[in-house]
N, C-alpha and C. Protein backbone atom coordinates (compact mmCIF):
# COMPACT_ATOMS: atom_id res chain seq x y z
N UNK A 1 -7.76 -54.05 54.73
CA UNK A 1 -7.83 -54.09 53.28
C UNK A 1 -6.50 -53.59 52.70
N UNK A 2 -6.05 -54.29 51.65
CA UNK A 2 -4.23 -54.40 51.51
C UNK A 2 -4.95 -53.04 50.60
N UNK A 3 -3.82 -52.25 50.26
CA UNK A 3 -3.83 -50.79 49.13
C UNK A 3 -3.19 -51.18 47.86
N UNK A 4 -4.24 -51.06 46.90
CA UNK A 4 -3.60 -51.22 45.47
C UNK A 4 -2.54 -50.40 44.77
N UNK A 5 -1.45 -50.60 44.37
CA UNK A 5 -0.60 -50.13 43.13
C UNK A 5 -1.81 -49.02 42.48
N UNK A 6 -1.05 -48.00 41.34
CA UNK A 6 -1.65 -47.73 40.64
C UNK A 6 -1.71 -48.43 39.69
N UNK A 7 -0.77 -48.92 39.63
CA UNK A 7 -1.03 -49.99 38.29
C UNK A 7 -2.06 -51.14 37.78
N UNK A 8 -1.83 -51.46 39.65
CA UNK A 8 -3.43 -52.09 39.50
C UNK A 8 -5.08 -51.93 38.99
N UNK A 9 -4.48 -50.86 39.75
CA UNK A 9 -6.06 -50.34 39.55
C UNK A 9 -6.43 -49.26 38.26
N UNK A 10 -5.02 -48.93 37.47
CA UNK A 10 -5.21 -48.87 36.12
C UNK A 10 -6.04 -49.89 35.28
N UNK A 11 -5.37 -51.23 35.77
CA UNK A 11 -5.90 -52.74 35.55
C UNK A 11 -6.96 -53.23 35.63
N UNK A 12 -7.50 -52.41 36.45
CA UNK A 12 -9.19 -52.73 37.08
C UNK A 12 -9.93 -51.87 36.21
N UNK A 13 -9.46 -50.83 36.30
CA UNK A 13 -10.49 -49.91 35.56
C UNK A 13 -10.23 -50.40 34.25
N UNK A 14 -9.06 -50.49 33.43
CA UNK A 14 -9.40 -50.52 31.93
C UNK A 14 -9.80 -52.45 32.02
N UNK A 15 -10.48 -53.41 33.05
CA UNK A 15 -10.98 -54.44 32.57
C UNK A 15 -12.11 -53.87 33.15
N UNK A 16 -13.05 -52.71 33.10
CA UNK A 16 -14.43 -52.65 33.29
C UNK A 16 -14.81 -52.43 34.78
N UNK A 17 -13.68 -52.28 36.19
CA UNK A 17 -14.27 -51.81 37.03
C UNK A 17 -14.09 -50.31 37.54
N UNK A 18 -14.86 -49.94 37.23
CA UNK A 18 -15.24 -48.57 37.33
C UNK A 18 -15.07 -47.78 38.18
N UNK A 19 -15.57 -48.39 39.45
CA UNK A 19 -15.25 -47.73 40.92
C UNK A 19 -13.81 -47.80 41.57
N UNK A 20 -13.01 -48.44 40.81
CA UNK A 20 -11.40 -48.38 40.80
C UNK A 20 -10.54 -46.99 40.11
N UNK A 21 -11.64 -46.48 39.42
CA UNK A 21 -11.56 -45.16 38.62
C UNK A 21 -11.38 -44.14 39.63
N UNK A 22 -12.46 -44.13 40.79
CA UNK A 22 -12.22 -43.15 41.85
C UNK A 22 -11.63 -43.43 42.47
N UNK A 23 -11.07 -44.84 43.01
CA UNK A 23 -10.21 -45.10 43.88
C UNK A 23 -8.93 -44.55 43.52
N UNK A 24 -8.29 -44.40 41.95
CA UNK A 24 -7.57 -44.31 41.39
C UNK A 24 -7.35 -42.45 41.47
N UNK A 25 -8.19 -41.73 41.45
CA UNK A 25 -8.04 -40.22 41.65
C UNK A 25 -8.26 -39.72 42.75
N UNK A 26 -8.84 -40.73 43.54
CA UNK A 26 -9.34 -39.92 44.98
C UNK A 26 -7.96 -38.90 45.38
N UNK A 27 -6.68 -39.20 45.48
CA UNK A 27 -5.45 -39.07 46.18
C UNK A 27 -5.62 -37.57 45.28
N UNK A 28 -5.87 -37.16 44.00
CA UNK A 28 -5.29 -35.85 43.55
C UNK A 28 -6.29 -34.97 43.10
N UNK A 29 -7.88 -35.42 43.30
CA UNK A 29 -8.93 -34.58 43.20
C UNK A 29 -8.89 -33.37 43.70
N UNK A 30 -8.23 -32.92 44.76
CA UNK A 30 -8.17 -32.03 45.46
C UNK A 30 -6.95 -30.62 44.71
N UNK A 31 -6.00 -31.74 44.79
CA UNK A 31 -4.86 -30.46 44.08
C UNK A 31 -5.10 -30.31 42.78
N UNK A 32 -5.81 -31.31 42.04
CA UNK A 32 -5.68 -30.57 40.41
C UNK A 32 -6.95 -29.73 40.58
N UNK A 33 -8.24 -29.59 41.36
CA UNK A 33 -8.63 -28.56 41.42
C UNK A 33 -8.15 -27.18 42.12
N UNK A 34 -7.32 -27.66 42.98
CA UNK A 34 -6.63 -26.18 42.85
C UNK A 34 -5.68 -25.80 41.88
N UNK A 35 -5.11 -26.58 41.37
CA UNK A 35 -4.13 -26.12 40.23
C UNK A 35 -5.32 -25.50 38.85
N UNK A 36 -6.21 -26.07 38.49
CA UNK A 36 -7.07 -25.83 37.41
C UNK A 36 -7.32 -24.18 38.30
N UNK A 37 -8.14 -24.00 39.28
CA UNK A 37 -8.55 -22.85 39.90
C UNK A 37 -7.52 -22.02 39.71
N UNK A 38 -6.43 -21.81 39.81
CA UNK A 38 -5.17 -20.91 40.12
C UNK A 38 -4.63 -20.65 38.75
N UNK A 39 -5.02 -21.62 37.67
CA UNK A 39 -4.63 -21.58 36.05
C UNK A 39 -5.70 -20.24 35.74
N UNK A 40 -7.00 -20.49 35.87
CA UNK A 40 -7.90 -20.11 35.71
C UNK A 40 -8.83 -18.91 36.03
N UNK A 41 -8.40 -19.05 37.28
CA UNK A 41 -8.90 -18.05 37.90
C UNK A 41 -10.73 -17.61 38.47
N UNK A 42 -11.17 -19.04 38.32
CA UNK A 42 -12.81 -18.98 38.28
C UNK A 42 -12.82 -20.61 38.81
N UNK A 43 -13.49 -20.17 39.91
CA UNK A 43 -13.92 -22.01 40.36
C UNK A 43 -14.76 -22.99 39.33
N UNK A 44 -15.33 -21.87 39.26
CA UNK A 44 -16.55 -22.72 38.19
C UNK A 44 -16.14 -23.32 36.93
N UNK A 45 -14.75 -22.31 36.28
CA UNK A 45 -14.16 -23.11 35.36
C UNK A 45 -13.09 -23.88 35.78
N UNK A 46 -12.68 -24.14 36.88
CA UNK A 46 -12.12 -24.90 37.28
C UNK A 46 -12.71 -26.02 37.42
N UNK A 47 -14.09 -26.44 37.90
CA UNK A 47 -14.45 -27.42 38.04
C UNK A 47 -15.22 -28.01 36.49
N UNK A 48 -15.39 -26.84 35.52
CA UNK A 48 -15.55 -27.85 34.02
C UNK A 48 -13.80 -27.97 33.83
N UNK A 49 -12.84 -28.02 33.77
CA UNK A 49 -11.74 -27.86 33.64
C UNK A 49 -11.21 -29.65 33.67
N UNK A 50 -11.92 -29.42 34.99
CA UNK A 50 -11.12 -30.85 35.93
C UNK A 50 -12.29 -31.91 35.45
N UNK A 51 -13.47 -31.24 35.61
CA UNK A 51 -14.17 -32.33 34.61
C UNK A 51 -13.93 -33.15 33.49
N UNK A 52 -13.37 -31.64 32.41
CA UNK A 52 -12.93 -32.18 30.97
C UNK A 52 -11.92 -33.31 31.36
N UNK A 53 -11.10 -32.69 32.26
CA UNK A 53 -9.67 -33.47 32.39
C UNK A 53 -9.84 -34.89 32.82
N UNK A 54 -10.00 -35.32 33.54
CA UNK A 54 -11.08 -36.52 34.22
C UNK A 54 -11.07 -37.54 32.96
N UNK A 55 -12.51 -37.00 31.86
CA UNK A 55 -12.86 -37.65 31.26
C UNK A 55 -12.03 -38.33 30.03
N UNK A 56 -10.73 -37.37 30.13
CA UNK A 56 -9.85 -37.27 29.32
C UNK A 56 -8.75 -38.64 29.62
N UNK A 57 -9.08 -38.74 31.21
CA UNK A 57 -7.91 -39.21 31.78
C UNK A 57 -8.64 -41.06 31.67
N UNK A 58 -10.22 -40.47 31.61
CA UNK A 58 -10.77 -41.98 31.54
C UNK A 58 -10.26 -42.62 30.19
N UNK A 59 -10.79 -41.71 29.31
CA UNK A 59 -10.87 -42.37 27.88
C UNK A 59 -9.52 -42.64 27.15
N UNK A 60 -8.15 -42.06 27.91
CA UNK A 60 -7.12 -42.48 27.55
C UNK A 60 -6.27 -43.09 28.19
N UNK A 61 -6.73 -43.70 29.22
CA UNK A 61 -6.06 -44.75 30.38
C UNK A 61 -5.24 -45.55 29.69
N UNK A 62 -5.95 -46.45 28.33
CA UNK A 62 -5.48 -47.07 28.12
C UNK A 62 -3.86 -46.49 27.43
N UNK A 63 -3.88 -45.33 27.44
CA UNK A 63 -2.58 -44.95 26.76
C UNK A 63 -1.53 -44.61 27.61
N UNK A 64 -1.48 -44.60 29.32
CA UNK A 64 -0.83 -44.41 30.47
C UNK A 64 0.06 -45.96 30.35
N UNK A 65 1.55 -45.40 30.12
CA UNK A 65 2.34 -46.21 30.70
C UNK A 65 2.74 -46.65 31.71
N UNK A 66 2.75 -48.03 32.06
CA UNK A 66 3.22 -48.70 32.97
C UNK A 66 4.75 -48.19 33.90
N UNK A 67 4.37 -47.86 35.01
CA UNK A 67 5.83 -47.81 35.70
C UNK A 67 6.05 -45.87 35.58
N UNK A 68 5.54 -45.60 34.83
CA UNK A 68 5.57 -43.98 35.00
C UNK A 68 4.97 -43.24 35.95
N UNK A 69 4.83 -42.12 36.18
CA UNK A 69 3.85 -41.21 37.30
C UNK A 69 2.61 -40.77 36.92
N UNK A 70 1.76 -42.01 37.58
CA UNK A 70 0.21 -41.37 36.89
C UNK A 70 -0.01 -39.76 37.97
N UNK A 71 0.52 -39.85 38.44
CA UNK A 71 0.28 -38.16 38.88
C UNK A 71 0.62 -37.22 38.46
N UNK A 72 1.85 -37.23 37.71
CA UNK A 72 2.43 -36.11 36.79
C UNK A 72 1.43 -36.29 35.58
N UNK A 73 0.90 -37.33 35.24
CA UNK A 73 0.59 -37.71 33.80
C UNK A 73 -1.33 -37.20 34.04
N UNK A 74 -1.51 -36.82 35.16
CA UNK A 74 -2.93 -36.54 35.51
C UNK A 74 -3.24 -35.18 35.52
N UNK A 75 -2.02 -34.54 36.37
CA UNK A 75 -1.78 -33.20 35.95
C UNK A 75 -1.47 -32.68 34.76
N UNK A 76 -0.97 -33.49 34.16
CA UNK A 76 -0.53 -32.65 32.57
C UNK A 76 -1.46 -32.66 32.18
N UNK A 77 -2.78 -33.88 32.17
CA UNK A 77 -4.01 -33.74 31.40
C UNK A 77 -4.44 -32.38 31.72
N UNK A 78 -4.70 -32.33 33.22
CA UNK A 78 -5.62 -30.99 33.34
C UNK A 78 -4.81 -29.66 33.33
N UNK A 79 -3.26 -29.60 33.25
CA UNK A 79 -2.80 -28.06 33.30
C UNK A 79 -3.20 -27.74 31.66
N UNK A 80 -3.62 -28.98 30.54
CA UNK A 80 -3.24 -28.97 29.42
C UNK A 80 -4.81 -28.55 29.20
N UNK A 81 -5.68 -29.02 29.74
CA UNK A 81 -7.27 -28.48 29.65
C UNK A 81 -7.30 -27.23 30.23
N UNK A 82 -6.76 -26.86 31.03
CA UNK A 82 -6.63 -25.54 31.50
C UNK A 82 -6.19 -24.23 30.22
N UNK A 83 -5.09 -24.49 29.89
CA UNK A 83 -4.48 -23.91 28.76
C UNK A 83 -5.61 -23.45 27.70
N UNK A 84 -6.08 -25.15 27.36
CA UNK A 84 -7.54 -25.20 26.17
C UNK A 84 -8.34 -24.04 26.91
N UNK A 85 -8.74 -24.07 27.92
CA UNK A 85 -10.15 -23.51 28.30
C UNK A 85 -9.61 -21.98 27.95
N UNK A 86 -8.78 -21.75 28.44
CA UNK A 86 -8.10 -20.45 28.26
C UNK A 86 -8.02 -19.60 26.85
N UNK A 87 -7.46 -20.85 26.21
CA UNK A 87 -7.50 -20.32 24.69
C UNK A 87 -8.87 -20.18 24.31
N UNK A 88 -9.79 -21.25 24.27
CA UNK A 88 -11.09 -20.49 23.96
C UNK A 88 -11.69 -19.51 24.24
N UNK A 89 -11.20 -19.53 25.87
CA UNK A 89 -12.17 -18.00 26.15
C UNK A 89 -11.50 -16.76 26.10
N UNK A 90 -10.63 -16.92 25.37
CA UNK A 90 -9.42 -15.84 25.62
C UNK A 90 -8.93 -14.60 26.79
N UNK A 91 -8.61 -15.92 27.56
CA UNK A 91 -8.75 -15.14 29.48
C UNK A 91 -7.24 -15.16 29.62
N UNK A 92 -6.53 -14.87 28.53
CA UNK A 92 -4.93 -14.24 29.19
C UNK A 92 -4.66 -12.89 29.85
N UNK A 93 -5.42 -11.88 29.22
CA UNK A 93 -5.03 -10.49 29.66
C UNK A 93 -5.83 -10.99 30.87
N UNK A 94 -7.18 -11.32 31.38
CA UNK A 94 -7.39 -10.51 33.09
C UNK A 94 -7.32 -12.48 34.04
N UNK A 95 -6.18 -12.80 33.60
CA UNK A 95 -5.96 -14.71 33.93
C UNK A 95 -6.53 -14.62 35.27
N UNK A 96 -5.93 -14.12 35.91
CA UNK A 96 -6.25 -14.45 37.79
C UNK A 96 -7.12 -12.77 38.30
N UNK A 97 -7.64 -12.13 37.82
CA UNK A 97 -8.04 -10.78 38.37
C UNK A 97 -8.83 -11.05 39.52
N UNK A 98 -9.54 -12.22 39.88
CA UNK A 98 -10.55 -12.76 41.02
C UNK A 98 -10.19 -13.40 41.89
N UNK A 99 -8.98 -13.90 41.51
CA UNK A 99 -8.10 -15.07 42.11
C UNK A 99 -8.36 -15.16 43.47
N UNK A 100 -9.05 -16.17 44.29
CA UNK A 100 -8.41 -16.61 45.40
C UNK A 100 -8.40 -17.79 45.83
N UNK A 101 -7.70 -18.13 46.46
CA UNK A 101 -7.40 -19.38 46.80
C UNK A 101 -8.21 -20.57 47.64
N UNK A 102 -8.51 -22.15 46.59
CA UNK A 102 -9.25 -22.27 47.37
C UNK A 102 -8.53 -23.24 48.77
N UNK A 103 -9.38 -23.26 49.61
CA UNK A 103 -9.45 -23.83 50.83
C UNK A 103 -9.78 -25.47 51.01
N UNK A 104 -9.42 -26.25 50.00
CA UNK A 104 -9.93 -27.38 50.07
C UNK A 104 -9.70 -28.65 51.49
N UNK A 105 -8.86 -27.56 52.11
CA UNK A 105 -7.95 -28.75 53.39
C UNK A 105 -8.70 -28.38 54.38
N UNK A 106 -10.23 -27.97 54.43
CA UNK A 106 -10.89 -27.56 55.69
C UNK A 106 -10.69 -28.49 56.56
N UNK A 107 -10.46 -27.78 58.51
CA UNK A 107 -10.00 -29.17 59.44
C UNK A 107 -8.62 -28.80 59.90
N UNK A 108 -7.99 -27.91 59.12
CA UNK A 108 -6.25 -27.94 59.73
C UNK A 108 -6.42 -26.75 60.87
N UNK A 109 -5.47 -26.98 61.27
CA UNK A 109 -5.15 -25.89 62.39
C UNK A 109 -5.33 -24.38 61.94
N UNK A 110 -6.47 -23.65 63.03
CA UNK A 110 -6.86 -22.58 62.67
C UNK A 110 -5.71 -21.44 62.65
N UNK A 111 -4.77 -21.54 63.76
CA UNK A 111 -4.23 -20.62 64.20
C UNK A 111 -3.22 -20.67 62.88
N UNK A 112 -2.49 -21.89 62.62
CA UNK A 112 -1.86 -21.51 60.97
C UNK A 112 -2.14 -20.67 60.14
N UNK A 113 -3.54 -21.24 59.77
CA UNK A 113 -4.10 -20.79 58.57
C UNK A 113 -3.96 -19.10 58.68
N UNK A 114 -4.86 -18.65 59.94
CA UNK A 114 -4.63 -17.12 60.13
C UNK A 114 -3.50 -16.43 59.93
N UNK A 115 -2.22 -17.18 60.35
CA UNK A 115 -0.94 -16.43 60.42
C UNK A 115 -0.50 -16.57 58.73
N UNK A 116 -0.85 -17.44 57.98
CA UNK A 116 -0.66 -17.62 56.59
C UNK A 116 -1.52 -16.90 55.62
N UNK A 117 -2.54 -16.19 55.97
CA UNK A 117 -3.96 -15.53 55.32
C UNK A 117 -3.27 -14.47 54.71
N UNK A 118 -2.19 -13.85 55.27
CA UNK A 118 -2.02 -12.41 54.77
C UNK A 118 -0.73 -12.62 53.85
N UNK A 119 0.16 -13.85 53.90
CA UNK A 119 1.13 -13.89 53.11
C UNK A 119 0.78 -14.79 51.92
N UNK A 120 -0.12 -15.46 51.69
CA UNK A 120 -0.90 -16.30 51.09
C UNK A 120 -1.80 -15.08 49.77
N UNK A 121 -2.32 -14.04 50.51
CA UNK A 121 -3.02 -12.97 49.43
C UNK A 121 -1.80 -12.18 48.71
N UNK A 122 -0.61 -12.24 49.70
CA UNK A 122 0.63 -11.15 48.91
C UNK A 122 0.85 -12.13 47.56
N UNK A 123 0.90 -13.64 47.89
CA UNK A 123 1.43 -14.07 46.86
C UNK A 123 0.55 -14.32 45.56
N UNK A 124 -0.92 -14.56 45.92
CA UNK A 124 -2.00 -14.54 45.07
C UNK A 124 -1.91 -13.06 44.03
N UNK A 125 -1.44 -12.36 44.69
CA UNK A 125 -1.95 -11.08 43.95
C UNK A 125 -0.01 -11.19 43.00
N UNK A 126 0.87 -11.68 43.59
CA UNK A 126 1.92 -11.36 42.88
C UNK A 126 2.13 -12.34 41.73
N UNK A 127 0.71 -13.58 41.80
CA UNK A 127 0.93 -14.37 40.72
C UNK A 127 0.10 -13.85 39.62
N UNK A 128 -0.52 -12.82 39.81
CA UNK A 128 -0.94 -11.59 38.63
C UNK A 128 -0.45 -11.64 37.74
N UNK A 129 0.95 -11.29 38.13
CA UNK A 129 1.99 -10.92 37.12
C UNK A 129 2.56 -11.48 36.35
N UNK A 130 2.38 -12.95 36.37
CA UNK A 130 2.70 -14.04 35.85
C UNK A 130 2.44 -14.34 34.53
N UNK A 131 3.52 -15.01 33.11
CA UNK A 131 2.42 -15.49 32.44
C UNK A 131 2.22 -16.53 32.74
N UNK A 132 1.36 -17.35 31.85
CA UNK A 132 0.47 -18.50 32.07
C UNK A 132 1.30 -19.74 32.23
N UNK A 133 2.56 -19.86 31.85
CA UNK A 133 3.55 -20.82 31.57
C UNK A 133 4.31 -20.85 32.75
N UNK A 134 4.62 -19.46 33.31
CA UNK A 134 5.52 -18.78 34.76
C UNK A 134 4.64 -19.38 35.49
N UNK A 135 3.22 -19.20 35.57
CA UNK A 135 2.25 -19.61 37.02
C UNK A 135 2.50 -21.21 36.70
N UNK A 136 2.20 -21.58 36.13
CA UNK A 136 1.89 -23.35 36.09
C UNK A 136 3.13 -23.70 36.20
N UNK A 137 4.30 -23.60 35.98
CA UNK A 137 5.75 -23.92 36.46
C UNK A 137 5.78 -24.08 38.09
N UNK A 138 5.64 -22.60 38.30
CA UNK A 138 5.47 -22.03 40.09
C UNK A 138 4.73 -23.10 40.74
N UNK A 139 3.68 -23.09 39.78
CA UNK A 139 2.53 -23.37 40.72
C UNK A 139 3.14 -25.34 41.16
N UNK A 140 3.14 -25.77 40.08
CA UNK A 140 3.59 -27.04 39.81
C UNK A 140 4.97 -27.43 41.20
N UNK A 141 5.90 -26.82 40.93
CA UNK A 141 7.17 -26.73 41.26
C UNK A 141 7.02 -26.48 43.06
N UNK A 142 6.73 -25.38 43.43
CA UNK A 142 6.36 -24.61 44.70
C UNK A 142 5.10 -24.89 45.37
N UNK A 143 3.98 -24.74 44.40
CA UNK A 143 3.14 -25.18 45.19
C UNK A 143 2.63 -26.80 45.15
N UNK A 144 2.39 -27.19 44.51
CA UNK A 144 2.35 -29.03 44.78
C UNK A 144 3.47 -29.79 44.73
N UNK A 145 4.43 -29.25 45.03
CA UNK A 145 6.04 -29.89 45.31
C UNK A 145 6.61 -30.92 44.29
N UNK A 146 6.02 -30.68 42.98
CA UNK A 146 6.59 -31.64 41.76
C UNK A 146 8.04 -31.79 41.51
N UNK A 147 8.86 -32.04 41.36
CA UNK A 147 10.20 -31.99 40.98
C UNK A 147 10.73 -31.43 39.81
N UNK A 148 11.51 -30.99 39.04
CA UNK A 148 11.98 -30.02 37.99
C UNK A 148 12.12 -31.41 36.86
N UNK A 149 12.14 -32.26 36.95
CA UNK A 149 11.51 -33.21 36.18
C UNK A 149 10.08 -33.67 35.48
N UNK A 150 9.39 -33.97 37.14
CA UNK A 150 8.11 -33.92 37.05
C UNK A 150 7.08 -32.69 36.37
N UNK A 151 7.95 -31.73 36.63
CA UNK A 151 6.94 -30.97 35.72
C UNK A 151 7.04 -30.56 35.01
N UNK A 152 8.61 -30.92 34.07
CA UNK A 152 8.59 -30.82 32.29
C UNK A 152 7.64 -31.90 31.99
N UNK A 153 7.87 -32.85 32.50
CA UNK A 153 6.91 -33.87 32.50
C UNK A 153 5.20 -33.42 31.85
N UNK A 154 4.76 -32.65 32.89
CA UNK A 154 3.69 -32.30 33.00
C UNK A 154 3.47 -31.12 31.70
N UNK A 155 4.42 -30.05 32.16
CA UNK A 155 4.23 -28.81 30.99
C UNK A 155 4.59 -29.42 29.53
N UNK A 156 5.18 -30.48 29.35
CA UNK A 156 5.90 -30.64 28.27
C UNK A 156 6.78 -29.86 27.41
N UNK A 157 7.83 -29.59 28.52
CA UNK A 157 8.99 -28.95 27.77
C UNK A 157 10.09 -29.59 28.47
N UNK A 158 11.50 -28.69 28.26
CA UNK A 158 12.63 -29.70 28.62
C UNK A 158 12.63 -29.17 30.13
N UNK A 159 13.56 -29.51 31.13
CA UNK A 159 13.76 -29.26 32.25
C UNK A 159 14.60 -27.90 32.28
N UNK A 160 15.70 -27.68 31.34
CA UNK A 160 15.64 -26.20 31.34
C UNK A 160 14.77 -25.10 30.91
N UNK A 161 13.85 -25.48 30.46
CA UNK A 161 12.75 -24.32 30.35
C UNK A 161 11.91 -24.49 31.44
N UNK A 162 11.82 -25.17 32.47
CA UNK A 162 10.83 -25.41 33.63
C UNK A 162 11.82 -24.05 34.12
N UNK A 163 13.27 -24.48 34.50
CA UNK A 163 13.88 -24.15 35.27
C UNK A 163 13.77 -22.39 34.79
N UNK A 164 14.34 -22.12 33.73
CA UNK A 164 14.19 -20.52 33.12
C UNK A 164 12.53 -20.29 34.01
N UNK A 165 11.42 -20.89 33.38
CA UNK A 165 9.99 -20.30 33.54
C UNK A 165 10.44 -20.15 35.27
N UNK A 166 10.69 -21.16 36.05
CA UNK A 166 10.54 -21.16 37.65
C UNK A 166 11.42 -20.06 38.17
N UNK A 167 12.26 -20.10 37.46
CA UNK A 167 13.96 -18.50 37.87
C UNK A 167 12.54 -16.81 37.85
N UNK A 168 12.68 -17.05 36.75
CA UNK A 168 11.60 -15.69 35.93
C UNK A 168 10.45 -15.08 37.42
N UNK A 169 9.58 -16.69 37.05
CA UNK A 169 8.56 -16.52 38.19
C UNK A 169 8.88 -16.40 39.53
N UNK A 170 9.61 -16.39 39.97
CA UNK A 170 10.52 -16.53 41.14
C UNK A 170 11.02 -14.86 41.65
N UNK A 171 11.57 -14.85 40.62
CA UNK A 171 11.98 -12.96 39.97
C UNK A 171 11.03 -12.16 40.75
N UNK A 172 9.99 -12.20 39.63
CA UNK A 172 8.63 -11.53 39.34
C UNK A 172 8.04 -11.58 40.73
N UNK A 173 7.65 -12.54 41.00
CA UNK A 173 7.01 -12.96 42.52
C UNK A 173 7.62 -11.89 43.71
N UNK A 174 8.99 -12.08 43.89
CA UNK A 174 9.95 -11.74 45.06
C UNK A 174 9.92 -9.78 45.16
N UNK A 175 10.31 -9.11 43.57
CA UNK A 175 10.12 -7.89 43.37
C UNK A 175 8.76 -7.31 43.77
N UNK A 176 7.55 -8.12 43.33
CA UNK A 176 6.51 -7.90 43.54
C UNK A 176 6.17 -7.64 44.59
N UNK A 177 6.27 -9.02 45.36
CA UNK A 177 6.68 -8.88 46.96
C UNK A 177 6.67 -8.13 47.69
N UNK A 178 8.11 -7.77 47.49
CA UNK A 178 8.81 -6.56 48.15
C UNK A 178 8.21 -5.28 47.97
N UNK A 179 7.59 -4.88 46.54
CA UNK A 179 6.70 -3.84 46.72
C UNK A 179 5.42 -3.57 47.04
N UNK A 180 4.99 -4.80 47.48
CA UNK A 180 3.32 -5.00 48.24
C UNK A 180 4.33 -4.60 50.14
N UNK A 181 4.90 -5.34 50.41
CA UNK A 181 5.74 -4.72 51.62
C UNK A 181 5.71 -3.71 52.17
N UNK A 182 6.90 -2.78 50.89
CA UNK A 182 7.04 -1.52 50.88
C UNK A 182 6.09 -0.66 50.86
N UNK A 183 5.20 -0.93 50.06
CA UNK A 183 3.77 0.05 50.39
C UNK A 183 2.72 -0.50 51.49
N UNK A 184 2.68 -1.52 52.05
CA UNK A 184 2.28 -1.85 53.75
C UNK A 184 3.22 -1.45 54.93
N UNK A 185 4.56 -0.71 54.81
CA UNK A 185 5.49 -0.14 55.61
C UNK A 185 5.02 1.53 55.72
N UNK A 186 5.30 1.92 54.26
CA UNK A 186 4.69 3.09 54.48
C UNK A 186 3.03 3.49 54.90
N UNK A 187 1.89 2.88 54.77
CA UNK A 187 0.92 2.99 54.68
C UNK A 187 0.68 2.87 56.68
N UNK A 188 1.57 2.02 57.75
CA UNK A 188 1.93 1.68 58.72
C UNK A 188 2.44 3.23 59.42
N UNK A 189 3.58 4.06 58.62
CA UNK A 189 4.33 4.93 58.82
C UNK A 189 3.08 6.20 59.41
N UNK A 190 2.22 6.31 58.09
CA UNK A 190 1.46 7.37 58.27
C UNK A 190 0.60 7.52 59.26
């Protein structure tokens, strides 16, 4: 079975076939729920999050340009429902206090995962510190490997403010770091 364009199957879905709709998201179901989760900080609103976003992404298909990145343009829906959910519930001061990461790639190599478990929580806890603009840059940039394009794209700002937010978060992250370290060196010492 030959693999459709997205464009195609933009094509399909906005002439009424429907099940071209999932064919069409299957590829990023996975990371925009972790990106919504990691915005958020609550699975559960992560998954109304990605819901909203979804429906968002149905009912304005028809407004997705041709030849552009429906993946950047899928993510912006939902980092942008993320934001919304946020503002309503006004979850800036405790954003990530629960935070952890989900596991959606069950199946990979165990022995990785283990050796990654403990540097994986340093960084969860150092995206604490983050604001909301710093994490979704990071997160965008570092963790789903978008390009400094792609995710002004997405955040909707210019590429030097990706770049400032990604420097900052970068900062923040590394200092942080180093003092989750420093107090697992000494705590080792005693």
């Amino acid at each position: 079975m030959e693999m459709k364009s997205e464009d195609e199957l933009v094509e399909e879905v906005l002439s009424g076939d429907h099940r071209s709709f999932e064919l069409l998201l299957q590829p990023y179901r996975q990371g925009l729920l972790n990106m919504a989760y990691r915005l958020t900080g609550n699975l559960e609103e992560a998954k109304e999050v990605c819901q909203e976003a979804l429906i968002k992404v149905y009912r304005h298909l028809g407004k997705f340009k041709k030849g552009r990145s429906f993946k950047s343009w899928v993510y912006r829906i939902t980092v942008n429902s993320a934001y919304d959910s946020l503002r309503k519930k006004k979850k800036y001061e405790d954003l990530l206090e629960s935070q952890k990461k989900v596991d959606l790639n069950a199946g990979h190599d165990p022995e990785k995962q283990l050796l990654n478990t403990e540097v994986k929580a340093k960084i969860e806890t150092c995206l604490k510190d983050l604001s909301p603009r710093e994490k979704a840059t990071f997160l965008l940039r570092d963790g789903e490997g978008f390009s400094i394009q792609e995710a002004s794209e997405i955040l909707k700002c210019s590429s030097i403010s990706v770049r400032t937010h990604l420097s900052r978060a970068r900062k923040k992250i590394r200092e942080q770091f180093e003092k989750i370290n420093f107090a697992d060196t000494r705590e080792v010492k005693r």
